[in-house]
PDB file of N, CA and C in Angstrom:
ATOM      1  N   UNK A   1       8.556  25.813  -6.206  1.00  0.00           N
ATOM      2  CA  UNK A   1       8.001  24.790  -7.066  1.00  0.00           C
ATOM      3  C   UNK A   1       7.342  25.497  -8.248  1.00  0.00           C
ATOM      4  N   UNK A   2       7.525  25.055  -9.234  1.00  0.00           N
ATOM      5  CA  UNK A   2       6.976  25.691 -10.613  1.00  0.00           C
ATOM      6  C   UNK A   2       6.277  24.825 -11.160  1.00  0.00           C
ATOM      7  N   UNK A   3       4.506  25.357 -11.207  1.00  0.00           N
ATOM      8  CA  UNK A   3       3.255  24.196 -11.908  1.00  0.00           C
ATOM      9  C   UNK A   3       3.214  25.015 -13.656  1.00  0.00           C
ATOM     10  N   UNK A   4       2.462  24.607 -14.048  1.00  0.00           N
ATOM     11  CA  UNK A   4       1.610  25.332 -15.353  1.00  0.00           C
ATOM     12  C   UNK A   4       1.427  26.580 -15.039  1.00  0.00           C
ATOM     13  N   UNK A   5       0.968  26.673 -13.865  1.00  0.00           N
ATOM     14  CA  UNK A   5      -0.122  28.100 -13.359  1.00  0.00           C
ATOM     15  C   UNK A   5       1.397  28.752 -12.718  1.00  0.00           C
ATOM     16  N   UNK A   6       2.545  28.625 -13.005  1.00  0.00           N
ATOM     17  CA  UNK A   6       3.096  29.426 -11.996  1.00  0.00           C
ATOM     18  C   UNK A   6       3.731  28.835 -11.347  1.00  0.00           C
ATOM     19  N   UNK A   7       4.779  29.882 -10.275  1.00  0.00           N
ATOM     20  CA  UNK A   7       5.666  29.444  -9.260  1.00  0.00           C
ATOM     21  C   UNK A   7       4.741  28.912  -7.900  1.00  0.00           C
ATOM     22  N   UNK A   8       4.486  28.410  -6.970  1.00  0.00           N
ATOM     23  CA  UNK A   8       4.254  27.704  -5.542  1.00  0.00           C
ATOM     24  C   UNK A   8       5.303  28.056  -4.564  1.00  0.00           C
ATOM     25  N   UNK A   9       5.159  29.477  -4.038  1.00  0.00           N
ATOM     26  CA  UNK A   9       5.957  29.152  -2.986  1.00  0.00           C
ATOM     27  C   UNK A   9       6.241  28.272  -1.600  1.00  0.00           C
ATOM     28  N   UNK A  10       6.673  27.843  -0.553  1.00  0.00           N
ATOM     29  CA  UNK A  10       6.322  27.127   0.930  1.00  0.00           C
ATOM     30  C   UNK A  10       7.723  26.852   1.504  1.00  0.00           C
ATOM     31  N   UNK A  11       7.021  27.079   2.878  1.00  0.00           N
ATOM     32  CA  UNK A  11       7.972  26.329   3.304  1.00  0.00           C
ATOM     33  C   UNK A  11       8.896  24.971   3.542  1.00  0.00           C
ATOM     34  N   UNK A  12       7.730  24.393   3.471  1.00  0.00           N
ATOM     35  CA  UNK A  12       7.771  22.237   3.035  1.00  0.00           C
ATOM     36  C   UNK A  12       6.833  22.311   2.195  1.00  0.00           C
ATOM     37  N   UNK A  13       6.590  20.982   1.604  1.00  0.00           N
ATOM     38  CA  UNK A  13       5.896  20.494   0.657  1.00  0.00           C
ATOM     39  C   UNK A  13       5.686  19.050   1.161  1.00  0.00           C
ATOM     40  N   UNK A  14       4.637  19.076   0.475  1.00  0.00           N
ATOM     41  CA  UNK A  14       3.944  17.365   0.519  1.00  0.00           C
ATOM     42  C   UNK A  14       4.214  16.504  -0.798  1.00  0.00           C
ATOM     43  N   UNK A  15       4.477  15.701  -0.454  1.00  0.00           N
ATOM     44  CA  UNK A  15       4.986  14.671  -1.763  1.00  0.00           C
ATOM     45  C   UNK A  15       4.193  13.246  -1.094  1.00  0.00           C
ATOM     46  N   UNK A  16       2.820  13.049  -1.748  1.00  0.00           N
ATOM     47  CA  UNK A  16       1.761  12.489  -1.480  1.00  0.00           C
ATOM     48  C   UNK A  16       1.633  10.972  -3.286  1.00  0.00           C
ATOM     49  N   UNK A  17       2.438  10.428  -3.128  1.00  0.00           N
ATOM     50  CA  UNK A  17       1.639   9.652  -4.213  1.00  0.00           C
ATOM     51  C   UNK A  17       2.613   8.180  -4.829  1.00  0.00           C
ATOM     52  N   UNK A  18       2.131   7.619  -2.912  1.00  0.00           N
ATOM     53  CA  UNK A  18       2.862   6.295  -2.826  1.00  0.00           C
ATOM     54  C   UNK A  18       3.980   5.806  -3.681  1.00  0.00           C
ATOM     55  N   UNK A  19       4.288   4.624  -4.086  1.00  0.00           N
ATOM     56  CA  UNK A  19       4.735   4.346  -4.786  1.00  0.00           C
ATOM     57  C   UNK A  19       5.961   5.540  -5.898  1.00  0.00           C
ATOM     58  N   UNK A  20       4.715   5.922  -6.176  1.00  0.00           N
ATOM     59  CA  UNK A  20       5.114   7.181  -7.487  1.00  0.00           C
ATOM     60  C   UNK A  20       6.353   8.225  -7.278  1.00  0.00           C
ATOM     61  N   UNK A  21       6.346   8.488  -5.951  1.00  0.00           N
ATOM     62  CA  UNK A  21       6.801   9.723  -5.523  1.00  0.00           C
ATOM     63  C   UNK A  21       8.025   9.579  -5.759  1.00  0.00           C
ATOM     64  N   UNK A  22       8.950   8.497  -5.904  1.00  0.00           N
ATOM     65  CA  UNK A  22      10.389   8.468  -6.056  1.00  0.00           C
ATOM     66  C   UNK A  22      10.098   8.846  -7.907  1.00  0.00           C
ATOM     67  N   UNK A  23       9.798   8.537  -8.707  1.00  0.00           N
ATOM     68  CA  UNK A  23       9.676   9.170  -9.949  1.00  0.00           C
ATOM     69  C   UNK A  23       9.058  10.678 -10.128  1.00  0.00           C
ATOM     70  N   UNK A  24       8.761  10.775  -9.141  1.00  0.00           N
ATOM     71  CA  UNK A  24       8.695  12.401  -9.532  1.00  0.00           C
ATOM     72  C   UNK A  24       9.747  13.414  -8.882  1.00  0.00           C
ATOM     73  N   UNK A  25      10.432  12.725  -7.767  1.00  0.00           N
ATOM     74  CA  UNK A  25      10.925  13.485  -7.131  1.00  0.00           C
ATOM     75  C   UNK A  25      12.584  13.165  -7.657  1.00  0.00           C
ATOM     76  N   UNK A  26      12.900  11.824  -7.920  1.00  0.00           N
ATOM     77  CA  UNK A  26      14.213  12.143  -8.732  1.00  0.00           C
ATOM     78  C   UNK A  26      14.967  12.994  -9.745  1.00  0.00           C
ATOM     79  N   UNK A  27      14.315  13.702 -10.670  1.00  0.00           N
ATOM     80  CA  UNK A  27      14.457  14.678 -11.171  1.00  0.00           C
ATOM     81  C   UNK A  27      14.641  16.107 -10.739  1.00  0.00           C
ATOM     82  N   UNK A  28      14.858  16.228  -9.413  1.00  0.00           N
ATOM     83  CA  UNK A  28      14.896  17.509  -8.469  1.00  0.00           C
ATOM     84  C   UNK A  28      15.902  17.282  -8.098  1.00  0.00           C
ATOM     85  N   UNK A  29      16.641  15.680  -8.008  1.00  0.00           N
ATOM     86  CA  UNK A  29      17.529  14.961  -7.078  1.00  0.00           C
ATOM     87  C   UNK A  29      17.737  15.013  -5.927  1.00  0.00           C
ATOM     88  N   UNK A  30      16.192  14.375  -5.831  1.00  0.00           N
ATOM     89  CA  UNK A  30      15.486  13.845  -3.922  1.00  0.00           C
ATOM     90  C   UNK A  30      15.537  11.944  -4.463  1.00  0.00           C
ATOM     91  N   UNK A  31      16.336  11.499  -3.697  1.00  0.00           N
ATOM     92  CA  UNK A  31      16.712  10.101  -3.669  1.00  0.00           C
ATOM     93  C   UNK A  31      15.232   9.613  -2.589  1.00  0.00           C
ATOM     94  N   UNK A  32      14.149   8.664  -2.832  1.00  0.00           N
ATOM     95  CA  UNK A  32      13.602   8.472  -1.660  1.00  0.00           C
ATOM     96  C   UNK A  32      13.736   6.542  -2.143  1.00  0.00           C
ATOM     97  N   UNK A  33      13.997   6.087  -1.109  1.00  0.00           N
ATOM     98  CA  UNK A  33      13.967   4.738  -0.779  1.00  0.00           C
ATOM     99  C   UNK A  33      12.553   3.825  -0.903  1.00  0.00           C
ATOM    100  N   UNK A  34      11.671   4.014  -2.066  1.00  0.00           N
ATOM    101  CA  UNK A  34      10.173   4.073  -1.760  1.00  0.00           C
ATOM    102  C   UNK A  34      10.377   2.680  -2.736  1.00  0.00           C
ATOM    103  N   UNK A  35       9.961   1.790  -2.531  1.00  0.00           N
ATOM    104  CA  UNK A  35       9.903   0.832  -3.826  1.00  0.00           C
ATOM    105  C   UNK A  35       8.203   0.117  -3.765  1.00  0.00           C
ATOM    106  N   UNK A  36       7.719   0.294  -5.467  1.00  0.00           N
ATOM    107  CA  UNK A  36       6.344  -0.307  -5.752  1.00  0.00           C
ATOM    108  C   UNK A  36       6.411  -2.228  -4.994  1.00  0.00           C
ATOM    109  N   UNK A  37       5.337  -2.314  -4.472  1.00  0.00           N
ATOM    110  CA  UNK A  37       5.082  -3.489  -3.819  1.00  0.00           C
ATOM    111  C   UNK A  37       3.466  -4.171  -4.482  1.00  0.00           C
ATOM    112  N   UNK A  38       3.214  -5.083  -5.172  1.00  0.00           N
ATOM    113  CA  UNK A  38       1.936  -5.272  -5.037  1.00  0.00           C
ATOM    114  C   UNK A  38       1.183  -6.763  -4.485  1.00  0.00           C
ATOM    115  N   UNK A  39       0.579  -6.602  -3.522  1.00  0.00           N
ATOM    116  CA  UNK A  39      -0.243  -7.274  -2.525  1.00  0.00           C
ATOM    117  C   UNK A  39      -1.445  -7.398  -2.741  1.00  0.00           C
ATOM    118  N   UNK A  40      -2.206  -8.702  -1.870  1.00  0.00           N
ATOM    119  CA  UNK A  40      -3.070  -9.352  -2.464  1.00  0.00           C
ATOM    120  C   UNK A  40      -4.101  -9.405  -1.015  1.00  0.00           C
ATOM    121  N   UNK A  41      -5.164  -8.608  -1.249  1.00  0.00           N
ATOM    122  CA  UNK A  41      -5.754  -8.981   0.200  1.00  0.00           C
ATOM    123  C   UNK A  41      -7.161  -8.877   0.117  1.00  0.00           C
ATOM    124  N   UNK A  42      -7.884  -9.475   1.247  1.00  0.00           N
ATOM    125  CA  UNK A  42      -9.666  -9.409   1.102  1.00  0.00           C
ATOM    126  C   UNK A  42     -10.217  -9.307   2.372  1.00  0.00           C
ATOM    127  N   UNK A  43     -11.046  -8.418   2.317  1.00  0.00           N
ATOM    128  CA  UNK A  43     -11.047  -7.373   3.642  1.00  0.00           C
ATOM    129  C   UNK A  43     -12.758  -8.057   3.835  1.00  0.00           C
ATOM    130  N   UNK A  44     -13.650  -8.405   4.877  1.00  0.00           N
ATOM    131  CA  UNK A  44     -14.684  -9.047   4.880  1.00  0.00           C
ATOM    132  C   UNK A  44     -15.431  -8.453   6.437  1.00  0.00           C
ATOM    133  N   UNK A  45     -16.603  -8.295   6.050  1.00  0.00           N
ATOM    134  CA  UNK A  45     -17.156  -7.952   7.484  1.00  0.00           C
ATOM    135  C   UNK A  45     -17.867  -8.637   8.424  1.00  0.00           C
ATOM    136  N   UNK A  46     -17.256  -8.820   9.442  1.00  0.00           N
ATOM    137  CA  UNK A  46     -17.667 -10.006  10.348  1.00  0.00           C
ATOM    138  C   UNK A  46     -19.313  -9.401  11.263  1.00  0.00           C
ATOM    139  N   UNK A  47     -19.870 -10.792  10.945  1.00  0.00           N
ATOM    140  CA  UNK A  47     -20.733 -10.725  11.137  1.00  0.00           C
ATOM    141  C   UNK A  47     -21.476 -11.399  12.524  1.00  0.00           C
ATOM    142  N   UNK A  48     -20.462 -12.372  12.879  1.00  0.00           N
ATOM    143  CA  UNK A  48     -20.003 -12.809  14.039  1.00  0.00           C
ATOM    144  C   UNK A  48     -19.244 -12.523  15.098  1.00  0.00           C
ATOM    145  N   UNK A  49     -19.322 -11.643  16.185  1.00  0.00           N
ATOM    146  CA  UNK A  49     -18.286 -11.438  16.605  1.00  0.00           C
ATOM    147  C   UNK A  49     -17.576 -12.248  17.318  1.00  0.00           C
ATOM    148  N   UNK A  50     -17.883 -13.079  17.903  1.00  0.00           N
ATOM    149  CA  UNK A  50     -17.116 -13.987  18.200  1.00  0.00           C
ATOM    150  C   UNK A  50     -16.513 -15.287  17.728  1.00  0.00           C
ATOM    151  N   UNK A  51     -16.648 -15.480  16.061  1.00  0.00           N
ATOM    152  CA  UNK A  51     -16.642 -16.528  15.162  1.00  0.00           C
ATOM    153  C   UNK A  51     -14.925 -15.782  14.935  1.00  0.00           C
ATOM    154  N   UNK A  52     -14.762 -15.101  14.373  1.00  0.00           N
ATOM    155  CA  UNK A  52     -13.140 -14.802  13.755  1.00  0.00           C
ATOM    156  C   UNK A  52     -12.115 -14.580  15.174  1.00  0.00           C
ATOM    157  N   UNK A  53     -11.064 -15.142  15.055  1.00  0.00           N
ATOM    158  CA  UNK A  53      -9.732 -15.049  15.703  1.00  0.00           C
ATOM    159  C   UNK A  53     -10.263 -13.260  16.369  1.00  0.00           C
ATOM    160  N   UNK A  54      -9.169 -13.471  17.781  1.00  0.00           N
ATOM    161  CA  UNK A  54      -9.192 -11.488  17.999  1.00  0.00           C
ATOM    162  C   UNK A  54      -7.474 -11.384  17.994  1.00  0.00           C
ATOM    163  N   UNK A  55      -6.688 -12.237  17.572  1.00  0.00           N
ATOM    164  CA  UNK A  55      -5.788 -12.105  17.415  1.00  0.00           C
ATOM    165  C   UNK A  55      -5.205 -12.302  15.883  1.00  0.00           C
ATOM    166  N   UNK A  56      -3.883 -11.581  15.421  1.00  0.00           N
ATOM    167  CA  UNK A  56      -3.393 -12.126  14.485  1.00  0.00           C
ATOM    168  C   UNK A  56      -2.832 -13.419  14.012  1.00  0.00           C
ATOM    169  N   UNK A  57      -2.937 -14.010  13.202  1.00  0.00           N
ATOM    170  CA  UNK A  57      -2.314 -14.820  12.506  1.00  0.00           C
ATOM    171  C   UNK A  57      -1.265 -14.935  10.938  1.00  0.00           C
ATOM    172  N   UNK A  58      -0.198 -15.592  11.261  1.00  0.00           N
ATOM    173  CA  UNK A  58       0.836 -15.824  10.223  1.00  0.00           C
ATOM    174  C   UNK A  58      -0.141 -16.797   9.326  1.00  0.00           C
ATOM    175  N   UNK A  59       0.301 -17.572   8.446  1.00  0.00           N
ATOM    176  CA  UNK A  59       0.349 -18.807   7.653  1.00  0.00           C
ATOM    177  C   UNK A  59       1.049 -18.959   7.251  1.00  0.00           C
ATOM    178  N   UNK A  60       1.608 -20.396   6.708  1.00  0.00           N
ATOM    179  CA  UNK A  60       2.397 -21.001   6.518  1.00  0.00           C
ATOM    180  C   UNK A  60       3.172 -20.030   5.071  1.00  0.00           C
ATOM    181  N   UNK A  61       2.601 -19.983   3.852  1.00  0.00           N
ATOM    182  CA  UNK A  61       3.023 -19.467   2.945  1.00  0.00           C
ATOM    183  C   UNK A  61       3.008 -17.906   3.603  1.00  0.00           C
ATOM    184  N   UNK A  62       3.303 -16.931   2.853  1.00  0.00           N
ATOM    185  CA  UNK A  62       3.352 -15.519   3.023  1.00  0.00           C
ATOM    186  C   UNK A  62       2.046 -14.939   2.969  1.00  0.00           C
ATOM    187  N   UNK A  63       1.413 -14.535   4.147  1.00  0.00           N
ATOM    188  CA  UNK A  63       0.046 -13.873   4.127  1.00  0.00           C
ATOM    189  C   UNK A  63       0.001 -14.363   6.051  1.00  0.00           C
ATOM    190  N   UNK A  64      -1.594 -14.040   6.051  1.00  0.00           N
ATOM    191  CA  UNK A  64      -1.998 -13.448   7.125  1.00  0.00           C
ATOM    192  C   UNK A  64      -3.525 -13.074   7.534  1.00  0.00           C
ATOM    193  N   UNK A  65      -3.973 -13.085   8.481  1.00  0.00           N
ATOM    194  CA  UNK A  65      -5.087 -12.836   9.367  1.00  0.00           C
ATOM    195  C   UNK A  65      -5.586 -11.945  10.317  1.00  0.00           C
ATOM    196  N   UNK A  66      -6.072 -10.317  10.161  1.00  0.00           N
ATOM    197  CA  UNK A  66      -6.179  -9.806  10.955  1.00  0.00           C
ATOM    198  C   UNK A  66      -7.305  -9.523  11.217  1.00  0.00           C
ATOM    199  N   UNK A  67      -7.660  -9.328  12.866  1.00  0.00           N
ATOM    200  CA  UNK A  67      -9.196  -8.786  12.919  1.00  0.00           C
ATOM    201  C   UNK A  67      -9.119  -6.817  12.690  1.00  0.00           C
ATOM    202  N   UNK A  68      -9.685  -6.336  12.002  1.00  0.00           N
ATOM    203  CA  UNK A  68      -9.800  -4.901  12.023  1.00  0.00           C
ATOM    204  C   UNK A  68     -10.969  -4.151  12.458  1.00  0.00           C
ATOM    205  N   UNK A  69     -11.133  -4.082  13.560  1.00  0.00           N
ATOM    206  CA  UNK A  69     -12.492  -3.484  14.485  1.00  0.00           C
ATOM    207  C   UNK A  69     -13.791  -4.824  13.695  1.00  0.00           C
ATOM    208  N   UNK A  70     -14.393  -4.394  13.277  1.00  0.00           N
ATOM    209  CA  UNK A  70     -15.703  -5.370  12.930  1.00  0.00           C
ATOM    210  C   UNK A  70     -15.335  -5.392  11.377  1.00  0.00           C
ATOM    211  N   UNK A  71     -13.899  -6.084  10.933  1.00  0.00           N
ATOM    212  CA  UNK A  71     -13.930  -6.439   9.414  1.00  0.00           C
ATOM    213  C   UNK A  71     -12.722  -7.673   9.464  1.00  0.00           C
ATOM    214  N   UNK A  72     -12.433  -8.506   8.968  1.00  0.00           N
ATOM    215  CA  UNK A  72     -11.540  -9.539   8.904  1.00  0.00           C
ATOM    216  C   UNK A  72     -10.358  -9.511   7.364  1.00  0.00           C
ATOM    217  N   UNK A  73      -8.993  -8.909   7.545  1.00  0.00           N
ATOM    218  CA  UNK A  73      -8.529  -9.112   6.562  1.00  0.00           C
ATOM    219  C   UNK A  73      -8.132 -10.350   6.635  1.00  0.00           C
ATOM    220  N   UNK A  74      -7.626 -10.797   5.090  1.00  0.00           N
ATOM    221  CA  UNK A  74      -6.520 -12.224   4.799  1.00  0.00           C
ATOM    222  C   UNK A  74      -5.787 -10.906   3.811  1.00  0.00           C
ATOM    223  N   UNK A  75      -4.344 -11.957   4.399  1.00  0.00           N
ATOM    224  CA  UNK A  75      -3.747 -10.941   2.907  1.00  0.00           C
ATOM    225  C   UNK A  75      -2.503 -12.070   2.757  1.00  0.00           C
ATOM    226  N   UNK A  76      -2.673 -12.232   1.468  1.00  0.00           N
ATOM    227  CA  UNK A  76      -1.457 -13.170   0.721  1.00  0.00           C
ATOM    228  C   UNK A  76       0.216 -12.564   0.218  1.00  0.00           C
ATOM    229  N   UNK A  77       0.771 -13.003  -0.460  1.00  0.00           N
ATOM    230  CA  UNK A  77       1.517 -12.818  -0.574  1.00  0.00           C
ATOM    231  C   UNK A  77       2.025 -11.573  -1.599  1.00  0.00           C
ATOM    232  N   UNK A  78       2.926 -10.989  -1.471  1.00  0.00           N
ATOM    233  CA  UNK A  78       3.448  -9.681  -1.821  1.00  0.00           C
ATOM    234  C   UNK A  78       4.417  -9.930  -3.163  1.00  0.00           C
ATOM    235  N   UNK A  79       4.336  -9.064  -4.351  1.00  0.00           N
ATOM    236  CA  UNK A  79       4.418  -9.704  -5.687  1.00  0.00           C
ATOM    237  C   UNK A  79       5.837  -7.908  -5.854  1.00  0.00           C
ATOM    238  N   UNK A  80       7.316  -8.400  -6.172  1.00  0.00           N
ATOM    239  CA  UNK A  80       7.664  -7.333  -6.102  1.00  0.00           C
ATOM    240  C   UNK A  80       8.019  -6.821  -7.671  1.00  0.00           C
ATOM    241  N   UNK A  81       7.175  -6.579  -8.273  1.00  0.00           N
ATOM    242  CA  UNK A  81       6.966  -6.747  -9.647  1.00  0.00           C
ATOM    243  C   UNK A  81       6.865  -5.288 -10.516  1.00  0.00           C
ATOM    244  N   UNK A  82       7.584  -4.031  -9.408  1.00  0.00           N
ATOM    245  CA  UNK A  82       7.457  -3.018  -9.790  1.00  0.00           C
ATOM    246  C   UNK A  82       6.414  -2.306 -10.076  1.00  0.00           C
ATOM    247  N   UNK A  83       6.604  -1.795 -11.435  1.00  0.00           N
ATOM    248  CA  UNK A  83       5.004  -0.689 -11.518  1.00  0.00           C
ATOM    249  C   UNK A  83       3.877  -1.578 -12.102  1.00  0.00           C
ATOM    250  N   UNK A  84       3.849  -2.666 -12.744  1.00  0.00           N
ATOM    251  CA  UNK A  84       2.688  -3.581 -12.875  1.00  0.00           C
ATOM    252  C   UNK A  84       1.831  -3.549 -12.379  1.00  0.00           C
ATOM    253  N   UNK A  85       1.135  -3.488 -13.465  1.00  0.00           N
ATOM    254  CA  UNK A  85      -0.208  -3.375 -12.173  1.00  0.00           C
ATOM    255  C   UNK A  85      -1.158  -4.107 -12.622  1.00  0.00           C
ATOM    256  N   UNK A  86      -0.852  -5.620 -13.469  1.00  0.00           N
ATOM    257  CA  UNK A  86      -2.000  -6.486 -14.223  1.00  0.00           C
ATOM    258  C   UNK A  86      -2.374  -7.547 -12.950  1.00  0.00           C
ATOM    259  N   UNK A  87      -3.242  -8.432 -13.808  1.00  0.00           N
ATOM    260  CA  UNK A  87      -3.295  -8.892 -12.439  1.00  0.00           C
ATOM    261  C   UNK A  87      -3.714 -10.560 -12.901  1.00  0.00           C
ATOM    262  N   UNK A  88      -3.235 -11.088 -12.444  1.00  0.00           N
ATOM    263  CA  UNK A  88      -3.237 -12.573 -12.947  1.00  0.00           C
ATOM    264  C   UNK A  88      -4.373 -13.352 -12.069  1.00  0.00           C
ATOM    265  N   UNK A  89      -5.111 -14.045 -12.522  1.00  0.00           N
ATOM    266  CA  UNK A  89      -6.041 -15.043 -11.595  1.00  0.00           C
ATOM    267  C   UNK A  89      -5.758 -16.189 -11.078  1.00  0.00           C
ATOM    268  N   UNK A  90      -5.770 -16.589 -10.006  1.00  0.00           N
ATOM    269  CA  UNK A  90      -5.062 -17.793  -9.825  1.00  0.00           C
ATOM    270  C   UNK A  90      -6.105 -19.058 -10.753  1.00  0.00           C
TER     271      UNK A  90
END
């Protein structure tokens, strides 16, 4: 691998940067199957423990209900809108 500073030798390498990594790595011609996704979610800390579901839940539209140790996500629906990254208010 060749930075600014020089060659990097190794044996593997880490290719760390979600989304991104298929644009950096196509130019080497490493094909990775990675496609930008952007999702909508609100993570809340329960303060009740026995007030929130201990199981998951679907909903009707695309999203969802999970308990995560002592925090409650919702997460809505998934926007496949590439590298965008604005963000509209409902």
């Amino acid at each position: 691998m060749e930075t600014d500073h020089g060659p990097i030798v190794g044996d593997a390498y880490v290719l760390a940067l979600g989304s991104y990594s298929p644009l950096l790595a196509r130019p080497i011609g490493v094909k990775l199957p990675i496609y930008p996704v952007k999702g909508y979610s609100l993570t809340l800390p329960i303060t009740d423990p026995e007030a929130p579901p201990r199981i998951s839940a679907s909903m009707r539209q695309p999203g969802g209900l999970r308990r995560l140790g002592d925090r409650l996500r919702m997460t809505a629906t998934a926007d496949f809108a590439g590298y965008d990254t604005s963000f509209a208010a409902a």
